[in-house]
C-alpha atoms as a PDB file:
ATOM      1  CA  UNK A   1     107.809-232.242  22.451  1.00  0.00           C
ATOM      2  CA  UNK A   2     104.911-234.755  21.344  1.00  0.00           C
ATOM      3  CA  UNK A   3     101.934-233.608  20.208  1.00  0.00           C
ATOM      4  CA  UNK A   4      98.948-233.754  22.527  1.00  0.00           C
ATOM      5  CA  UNK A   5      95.827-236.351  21.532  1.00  0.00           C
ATOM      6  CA  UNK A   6      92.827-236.335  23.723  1.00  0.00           C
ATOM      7  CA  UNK A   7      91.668-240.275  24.352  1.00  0.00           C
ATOM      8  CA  UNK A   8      95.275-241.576  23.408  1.00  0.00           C
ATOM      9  CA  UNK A   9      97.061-241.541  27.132  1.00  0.00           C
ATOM     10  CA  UNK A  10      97.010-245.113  29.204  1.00  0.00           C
ATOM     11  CA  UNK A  11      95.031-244.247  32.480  1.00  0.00           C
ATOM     12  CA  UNK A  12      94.494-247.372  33.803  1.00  0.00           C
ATOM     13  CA  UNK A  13      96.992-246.982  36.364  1.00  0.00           C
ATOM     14  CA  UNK A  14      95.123-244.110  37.607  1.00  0.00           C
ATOM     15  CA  UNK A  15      91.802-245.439  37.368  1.00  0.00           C
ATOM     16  CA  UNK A  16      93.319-248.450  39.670  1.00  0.00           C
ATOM     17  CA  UNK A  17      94.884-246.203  41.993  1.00  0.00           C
ATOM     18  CA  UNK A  18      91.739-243.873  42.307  1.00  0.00           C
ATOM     19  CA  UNK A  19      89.501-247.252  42.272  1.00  0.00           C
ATOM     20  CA  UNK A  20      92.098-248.225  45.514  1.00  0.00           C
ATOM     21  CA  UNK A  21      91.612-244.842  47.520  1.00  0.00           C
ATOM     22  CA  UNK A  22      87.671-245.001  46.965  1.00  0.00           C
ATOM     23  CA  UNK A  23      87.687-248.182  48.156  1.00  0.00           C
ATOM     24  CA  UNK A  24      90.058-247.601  51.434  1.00  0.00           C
ATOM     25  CA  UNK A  25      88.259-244.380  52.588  1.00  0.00           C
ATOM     26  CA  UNK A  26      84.959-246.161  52.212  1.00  0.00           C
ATOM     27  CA  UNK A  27      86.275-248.925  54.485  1.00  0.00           C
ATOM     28  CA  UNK A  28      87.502-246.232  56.427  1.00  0.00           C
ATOM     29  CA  UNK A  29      84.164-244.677  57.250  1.00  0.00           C
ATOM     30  CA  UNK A  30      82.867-247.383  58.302  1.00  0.00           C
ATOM     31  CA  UNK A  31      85.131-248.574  60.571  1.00  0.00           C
ATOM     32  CA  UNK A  32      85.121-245.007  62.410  1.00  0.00           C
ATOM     33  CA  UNK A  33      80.827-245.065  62.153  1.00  0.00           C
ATOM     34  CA  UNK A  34      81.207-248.114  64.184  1.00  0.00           C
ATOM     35  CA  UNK A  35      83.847-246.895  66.097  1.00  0.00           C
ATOM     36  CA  UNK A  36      81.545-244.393  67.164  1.00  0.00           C
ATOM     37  CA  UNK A  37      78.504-246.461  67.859  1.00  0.00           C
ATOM     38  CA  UNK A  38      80.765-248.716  69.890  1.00  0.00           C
ATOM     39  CA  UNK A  39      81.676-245.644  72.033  1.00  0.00           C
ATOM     40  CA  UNK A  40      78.288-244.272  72.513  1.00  0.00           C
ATOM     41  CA  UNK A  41      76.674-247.323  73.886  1.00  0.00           C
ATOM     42  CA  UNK A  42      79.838-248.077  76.204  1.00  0.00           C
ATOM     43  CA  UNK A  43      80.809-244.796  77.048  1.00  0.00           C
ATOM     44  CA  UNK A  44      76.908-244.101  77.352  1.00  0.00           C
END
């Protein structure tokens, strides 16, 4: 088995992934937020 090195594994796959999921829940939020506004002043 290889010897671990902190600072020596490749995360930018991660970093894209994690960069991905911020980005979709954030889009997410708002969508529902305005979701929500939409109901309140229809469903009034």
């Amino acid at each position: 088995m290889a010897e671990y090195k902190p600072g020596e594994m490749d995360i930018r796959a991660q970093e894209r992934t994690f960069a991905g999921f911020t980005r979709f829940v954030t889009i997410s939020v708002v969508v529902i937020i305005c979701f929500l506004v939409f109901l309140a002043l229809v469903g009034g």
